[in-house]
C-alpha atoms as a PDB file:
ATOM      1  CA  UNK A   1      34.131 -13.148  26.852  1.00  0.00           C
ATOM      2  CA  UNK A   2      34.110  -9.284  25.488  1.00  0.00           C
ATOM      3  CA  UNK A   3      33.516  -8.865  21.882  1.00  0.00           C
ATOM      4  CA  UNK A   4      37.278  -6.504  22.618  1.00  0.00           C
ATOM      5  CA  UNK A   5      38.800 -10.021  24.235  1.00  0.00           C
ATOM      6  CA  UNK A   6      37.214 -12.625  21.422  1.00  0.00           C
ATOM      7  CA  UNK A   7      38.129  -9.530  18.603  1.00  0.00           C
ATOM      8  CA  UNK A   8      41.562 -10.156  20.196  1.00  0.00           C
ATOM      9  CA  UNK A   9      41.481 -13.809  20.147  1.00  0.00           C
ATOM     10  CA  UNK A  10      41.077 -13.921  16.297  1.00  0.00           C
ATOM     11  CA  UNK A  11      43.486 -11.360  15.106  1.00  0.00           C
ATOM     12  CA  UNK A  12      46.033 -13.245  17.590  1.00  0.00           C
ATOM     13  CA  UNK A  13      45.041 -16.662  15.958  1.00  0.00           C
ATOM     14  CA  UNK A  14      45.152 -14.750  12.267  1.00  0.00           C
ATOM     15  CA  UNK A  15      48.092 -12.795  12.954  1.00  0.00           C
ATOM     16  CA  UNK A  16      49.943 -15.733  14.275  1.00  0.00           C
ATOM     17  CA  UNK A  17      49.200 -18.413  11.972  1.00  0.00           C
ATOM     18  CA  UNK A  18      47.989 -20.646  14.687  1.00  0.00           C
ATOM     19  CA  UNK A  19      44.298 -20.559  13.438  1.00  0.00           C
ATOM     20  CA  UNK A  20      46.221 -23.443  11.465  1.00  0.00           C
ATOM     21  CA  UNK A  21      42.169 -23.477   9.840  1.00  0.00           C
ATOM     22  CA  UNK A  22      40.318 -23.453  12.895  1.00  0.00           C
ATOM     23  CA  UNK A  23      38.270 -20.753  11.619  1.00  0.00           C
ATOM     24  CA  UNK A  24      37.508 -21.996   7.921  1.00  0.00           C
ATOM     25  CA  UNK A  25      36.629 -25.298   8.975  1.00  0.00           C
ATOM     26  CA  UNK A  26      33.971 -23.595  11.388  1.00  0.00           C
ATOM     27  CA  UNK A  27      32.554 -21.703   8.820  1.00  0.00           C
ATOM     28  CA  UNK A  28      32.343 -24.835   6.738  1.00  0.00           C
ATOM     29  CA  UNK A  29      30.656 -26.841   9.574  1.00  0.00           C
ATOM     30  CA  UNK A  30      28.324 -24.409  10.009  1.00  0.00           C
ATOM     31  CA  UNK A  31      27.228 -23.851   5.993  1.00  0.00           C
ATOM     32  CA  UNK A  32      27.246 -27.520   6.092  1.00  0.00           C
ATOM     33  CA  UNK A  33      24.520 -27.894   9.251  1.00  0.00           C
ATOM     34  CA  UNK A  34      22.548 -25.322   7.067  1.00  0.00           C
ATOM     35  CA  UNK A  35      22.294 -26.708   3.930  1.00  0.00           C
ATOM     36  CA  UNK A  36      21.668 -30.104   5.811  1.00  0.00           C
ATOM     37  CA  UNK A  37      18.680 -28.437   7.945  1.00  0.00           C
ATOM     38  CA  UNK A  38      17.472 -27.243   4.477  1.00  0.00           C
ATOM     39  CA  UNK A  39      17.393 -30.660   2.705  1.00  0.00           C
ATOM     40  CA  UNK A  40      15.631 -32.383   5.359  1.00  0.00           C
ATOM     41  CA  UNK A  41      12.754 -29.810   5.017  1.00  0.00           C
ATOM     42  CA  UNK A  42      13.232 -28.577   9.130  1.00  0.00           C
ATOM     43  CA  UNK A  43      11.710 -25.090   9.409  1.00  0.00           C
ATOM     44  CA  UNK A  44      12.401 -22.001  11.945  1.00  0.00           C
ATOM     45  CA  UNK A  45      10.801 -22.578  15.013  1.00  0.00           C
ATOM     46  CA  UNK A  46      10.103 -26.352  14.920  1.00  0.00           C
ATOM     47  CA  UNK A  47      11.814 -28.866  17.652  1.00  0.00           C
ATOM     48  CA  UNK A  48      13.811 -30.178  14.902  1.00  0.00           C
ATOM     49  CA  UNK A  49      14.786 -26.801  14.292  1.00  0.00           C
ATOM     50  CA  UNK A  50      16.253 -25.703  18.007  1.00  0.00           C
ATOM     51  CA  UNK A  51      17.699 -29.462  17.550  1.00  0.00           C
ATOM     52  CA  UNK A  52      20.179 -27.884  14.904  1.00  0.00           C
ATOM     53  CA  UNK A  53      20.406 -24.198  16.854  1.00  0.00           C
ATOM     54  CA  UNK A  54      21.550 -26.520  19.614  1.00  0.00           C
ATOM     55  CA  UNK A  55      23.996 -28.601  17.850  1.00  0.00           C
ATOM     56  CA  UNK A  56      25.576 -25.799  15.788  1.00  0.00           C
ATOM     57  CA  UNK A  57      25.901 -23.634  19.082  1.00  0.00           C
ATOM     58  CA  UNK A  58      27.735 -27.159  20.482  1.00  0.00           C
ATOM     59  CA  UNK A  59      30.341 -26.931  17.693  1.00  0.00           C
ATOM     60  CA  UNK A  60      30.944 -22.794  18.016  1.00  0.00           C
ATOM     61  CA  UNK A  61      31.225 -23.508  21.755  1.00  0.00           C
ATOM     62  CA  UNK A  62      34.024 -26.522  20.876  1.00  0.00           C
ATOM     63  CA  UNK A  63      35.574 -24.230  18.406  1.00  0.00           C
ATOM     64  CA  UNK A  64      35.578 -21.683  20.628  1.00  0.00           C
ATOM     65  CA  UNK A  65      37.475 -23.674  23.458  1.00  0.00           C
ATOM     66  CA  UNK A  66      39.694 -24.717  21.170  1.00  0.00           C
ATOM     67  CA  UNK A  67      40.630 -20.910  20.014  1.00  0.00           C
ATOM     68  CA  UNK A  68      40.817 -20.086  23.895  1.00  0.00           C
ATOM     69  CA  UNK A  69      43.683 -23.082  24.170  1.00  0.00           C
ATOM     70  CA  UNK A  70      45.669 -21.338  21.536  1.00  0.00           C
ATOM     71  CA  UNK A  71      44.799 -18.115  23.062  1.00  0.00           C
ATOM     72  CA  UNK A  72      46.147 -19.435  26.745  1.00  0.00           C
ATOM     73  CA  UNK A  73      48.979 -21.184  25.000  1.00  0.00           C
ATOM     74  CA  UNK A  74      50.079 -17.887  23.866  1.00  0.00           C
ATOM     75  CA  UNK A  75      49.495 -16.076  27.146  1.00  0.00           C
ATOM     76  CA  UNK A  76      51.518 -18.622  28.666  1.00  0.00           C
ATOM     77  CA  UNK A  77      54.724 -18.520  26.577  1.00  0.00           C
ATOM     78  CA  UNK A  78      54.471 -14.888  26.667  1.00  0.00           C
ATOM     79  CA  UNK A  79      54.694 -14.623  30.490  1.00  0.00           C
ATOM     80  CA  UNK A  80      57.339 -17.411  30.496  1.00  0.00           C
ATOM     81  CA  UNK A  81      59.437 -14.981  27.872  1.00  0.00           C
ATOM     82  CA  UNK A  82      59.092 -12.180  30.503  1.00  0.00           C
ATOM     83  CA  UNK A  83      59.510 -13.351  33.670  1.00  0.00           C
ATOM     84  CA  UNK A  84      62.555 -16.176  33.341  1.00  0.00           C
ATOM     85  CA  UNK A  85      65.702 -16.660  32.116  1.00  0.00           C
ATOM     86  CA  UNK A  86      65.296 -19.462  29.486  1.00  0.00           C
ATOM     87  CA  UNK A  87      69.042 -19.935  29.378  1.00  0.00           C
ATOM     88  CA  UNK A  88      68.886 -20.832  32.931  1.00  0.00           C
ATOM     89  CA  UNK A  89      66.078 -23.451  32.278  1.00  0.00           C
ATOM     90  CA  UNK A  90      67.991 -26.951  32.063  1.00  0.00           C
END
């Protein structure tokens, strides 16, 4: 995904109000992984480490796919608002 097409994404979601928190709660995930790396001592460039670069990279990616099923959501109704007649849809 283009940094134009995820830019896009989030000002949809913001704009929208269908973020319904999505983003906060990723940013609170992540501070949370960090501060938890940091109290168990794990250091840049250990195993442990790359552990938590994996794990927090797992979440963005699920957060991620989650924005992209708002993202087709909208996409979808939008087409479905141009191209039928809605009153003729029983």
């Amino acid at each position: 995904m283009s940094t134009r097409e995820k830019n896009l994404l989030l000002l949809f979601l913001e704009v929208s109000k269908t973020d319904n928190g999505c983003t906060k709660k990723w940013e609170e995930v992540t501070k949370k992984l960090t501060k938890l790396a940091y109290k168990l001592g794990i250091q840049d460039g250990t195993p442990q480490n790359r552990d938590f670069i994996e794990l927090e990279n797992d979440i963005t990616q699920l957060f991620q796919m989650t924005k992209d099923i708002y993202f087709n959501f909208g996409t979808t109704a939008k087409e479905i608002v141009e191209e039928y007649s809605l009153e003729d849809v029983a």
